[in-house]
C-alpha atoms as a PDB file:
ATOM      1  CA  UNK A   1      97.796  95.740 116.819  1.00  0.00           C
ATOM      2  CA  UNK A   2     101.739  94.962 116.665  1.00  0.00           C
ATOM      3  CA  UNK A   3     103.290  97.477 118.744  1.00  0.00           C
ATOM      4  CA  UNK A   4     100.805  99.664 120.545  1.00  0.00           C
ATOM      5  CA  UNK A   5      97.725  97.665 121.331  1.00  0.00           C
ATOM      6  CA  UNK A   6      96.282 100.114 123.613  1.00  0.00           C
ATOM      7  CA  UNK A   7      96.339 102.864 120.951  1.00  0.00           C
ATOM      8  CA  UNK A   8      94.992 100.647 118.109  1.00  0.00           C
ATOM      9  CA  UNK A   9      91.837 100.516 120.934  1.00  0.00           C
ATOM     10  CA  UNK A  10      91.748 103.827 121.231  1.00  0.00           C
ATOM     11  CA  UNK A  11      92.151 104.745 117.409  1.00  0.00           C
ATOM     12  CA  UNK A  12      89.126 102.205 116.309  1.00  0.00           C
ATOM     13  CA  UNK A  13      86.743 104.099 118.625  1.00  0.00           C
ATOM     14  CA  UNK A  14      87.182 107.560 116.784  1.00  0.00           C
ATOM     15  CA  UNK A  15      84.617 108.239 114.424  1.00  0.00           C
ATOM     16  CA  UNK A  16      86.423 108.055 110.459  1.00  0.00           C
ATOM     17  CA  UNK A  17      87.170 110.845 108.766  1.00  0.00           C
ATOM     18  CA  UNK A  18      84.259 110.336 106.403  1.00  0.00           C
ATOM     19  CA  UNK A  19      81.630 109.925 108.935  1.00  0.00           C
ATOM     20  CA  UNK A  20      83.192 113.228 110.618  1.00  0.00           C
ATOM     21  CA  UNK A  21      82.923 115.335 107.658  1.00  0.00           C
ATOM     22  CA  UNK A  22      79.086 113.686 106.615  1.00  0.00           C
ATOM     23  CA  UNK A  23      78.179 115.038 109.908  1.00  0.00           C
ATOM     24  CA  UNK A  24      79.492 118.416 109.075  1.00  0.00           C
ATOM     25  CA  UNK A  25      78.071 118.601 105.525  1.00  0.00           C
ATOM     26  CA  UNK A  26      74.931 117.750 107.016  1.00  0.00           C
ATOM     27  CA  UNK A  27      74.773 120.243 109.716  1.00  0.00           C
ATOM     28  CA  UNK A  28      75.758 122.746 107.044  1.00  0.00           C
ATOM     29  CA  UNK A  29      72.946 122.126 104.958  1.00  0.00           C
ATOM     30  CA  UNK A  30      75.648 120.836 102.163  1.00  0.00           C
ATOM     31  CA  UNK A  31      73.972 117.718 101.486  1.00  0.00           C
ATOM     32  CA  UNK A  32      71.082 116.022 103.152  1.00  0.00           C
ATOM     33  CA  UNK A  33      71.556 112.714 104.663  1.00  0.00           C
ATOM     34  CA  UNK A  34      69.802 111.134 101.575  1.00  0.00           C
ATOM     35  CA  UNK A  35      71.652 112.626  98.913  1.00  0.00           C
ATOM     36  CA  UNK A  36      75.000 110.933 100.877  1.00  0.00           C
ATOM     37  CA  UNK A  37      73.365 107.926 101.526  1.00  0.00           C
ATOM     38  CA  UNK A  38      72.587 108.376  97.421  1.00  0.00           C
ATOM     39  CA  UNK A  39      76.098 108.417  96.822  1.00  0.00           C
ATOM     40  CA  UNK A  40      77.380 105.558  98.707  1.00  0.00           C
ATOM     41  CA  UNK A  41      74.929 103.477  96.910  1.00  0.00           C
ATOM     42  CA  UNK A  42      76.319 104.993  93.776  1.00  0.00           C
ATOM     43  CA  UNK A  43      79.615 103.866  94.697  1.00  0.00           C
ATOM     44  CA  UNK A  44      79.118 100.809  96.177  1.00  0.00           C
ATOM     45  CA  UNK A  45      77.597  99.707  92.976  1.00  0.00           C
ATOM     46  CA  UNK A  46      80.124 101.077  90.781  1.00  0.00           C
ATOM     47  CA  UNK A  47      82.151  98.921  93.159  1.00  0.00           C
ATOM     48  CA  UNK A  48      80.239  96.005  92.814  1.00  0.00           C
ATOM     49  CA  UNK A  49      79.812  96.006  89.208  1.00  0.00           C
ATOM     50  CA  UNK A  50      83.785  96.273  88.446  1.00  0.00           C
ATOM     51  CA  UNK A  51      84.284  93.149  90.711  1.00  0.00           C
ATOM     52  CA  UNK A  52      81.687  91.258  88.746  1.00  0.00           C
ATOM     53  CA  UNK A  53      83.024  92.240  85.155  1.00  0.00           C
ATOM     54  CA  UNK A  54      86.225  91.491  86.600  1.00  0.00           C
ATOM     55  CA  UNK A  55      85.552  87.404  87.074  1.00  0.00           C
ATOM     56  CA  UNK A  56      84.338  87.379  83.649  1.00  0.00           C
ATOM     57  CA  UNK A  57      87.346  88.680  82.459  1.00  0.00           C
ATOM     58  CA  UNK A  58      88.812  85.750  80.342  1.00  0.00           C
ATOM     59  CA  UNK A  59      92.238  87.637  78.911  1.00  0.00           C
ATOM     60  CA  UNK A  60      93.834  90.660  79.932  1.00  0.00           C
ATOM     61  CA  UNK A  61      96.347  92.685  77.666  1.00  0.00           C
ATOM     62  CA  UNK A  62      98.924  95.027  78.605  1.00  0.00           C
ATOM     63  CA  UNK A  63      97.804  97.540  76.501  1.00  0.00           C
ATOM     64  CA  UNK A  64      94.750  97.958  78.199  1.00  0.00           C
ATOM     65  CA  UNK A  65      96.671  99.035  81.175  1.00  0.00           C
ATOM     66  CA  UNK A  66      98.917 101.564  79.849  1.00  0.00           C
ATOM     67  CA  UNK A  67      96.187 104.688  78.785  1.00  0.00           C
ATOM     68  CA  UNK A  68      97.661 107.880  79.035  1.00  0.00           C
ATOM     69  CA  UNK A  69      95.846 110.671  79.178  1.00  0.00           C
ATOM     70  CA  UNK A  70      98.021 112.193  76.398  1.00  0.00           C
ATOM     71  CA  UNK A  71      96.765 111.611  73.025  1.00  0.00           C
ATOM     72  CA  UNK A  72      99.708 110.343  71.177  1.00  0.00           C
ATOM     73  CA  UNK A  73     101.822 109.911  73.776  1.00  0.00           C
ATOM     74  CA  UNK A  74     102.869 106.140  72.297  1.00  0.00           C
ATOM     75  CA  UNK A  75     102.341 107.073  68.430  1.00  0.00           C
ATOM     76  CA  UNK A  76     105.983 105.523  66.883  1.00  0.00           C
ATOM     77  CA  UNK A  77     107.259 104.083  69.823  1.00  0.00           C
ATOM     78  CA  UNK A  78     106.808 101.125  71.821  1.00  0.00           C
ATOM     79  CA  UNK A  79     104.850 101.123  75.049  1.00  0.00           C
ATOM     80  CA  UNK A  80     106.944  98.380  76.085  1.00  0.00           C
ATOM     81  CA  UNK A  81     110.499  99.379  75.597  1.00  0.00           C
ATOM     82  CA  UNK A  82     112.129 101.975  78.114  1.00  0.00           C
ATOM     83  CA  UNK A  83     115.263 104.264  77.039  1.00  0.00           C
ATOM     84  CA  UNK A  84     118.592 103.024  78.571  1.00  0.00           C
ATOM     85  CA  UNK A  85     119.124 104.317  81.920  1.00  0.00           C
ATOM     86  CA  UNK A  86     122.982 103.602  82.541  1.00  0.00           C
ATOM     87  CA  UNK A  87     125.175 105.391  84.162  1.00  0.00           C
ATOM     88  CA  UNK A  88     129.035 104.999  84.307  1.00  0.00           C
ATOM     89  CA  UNK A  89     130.116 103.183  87.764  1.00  0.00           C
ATOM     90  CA  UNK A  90     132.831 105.929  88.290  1.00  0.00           C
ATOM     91  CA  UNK A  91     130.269 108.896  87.934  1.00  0.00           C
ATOM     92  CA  UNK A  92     128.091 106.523  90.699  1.00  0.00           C
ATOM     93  CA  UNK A  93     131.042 106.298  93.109  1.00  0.00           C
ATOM     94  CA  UNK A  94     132.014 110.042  92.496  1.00  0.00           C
ATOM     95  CA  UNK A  95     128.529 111.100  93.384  1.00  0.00           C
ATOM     96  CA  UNK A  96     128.093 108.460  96.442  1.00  0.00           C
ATOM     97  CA  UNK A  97     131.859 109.684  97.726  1.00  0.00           C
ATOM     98  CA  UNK A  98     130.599 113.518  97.617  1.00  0.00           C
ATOM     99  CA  UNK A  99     127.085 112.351  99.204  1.00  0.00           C
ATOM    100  CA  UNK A 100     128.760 110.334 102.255  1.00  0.00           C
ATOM    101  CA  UNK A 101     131.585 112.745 102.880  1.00  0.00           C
ATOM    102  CA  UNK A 102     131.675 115.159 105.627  1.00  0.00           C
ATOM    103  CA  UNK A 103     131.898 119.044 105.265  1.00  0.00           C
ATOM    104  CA  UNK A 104     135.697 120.529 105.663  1.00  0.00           C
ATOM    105  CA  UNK A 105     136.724 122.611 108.797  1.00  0.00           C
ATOM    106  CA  UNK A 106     135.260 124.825 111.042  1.00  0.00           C
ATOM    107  CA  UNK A 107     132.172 121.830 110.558  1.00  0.00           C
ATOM    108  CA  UNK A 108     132.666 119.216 112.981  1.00  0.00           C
ATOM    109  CA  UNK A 109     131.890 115.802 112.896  1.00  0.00           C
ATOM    110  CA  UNK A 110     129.936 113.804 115.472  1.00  0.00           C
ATOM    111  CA  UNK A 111     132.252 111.073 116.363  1.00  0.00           C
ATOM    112  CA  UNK A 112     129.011 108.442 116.074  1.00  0.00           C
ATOM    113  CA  UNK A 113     128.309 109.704 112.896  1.00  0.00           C
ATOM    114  CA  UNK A 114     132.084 109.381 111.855  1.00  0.00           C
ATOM    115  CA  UNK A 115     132.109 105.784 112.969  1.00  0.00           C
ATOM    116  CA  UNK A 116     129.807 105.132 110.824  1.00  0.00           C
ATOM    117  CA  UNK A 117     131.012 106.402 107.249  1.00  0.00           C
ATOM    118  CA  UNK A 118     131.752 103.142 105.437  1.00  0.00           C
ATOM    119  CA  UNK A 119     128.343 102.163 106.295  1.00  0.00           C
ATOM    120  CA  UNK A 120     127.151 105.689 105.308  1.00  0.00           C
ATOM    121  CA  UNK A 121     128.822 105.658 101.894  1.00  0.00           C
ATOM    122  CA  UNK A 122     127.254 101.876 101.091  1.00  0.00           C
ATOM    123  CA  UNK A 123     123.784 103.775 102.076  1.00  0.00           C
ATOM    124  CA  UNK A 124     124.562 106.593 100.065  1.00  0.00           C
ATOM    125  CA  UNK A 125     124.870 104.657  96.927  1.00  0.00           C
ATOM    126  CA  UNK A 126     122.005 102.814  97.404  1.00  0.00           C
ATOM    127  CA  UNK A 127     120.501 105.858  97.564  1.00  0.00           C
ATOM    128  CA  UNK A 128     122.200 107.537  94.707  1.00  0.00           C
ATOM    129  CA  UNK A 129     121.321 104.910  91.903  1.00  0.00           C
ATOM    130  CA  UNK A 130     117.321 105.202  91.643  1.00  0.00           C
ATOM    131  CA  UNK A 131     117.597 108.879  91.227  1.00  0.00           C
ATOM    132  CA  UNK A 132     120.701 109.307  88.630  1.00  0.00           C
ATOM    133  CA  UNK A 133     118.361 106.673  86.739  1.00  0.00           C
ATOM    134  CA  UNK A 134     115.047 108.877  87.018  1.00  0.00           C
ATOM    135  CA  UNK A 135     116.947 111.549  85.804  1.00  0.00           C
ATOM    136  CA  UNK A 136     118.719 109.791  82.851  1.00  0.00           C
ATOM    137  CA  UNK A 137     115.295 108.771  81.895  1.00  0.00           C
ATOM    138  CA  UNK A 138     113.487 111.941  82.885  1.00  0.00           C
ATOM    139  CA  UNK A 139     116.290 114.294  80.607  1.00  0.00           C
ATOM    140  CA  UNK A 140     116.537 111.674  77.661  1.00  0.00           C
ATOM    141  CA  UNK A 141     120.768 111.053  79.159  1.00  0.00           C
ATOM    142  CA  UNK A 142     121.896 107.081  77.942  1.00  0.00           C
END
């Protein structure tokens, strides 16, 4: 409703997705019209019951919301405490220098694109960080 007002029209007048592929089930012979009627009751009230036993809900613990569907995943070790993740600042700036610099000859460079390399390289190591630390804490690396 921001940008394209005449679209957002247009888009709220298509049918959903879900009503689209009801209608095909249907004509299939899939399901019958009751049996997904059944099942939006079924949900709704699955719905509906969660949001009820959710007021009553007088204390909530974090260890309620970290199950795992890996049996033992947390036996000896603390659900709570994450492995180091550092990584030296010159291995950063090594990896964001070789990220934000361009190919050697016969490549050429864009001259908008080489205008724009100190702002490239401060991108770059933006970029860079999150995924040396996934890794470190991915392979086990301090």
């Amino acid at each position: 409703m921001f940008t394209q007002p005449l679209m957002y029209k247009k888009i709220a007048k298509q049918p959903t997705t879900l009503k689209l592929y009801t209608e095909k089930l249907v004509q299939e012979g899939t399901i019958t019209q009751q049996e997904y009627e059944d099942e939006v009751q079924k949900y709704d009230k699955i719905c509906e019951d969660a949001y009820l036993g959710a007021k009553n809900a007088t204390a909530i613990h974090n260890r309620q919301w970290l199950d795992s569907p890996w049996h033992g995943f947390f036996d000896n070790r603390d659900p709570m405490k994450y492995p180091s993740t550092g990584v030296p600042m010159d291995t950063i700036q090594h990896i964001t220098e070789a990220y934000s610099t361009a190919p050697e000859e016969p490549f050429k460079l864009h001259s908008g694109d080489a205008s724009v390399g100190g702002i490239c390289q401060k991108k770059a190591y933006f970029l860079v960080c999150p995924v040396v630390s996934i890794v470190c804490l991915v392979t086990g690396l301090p």
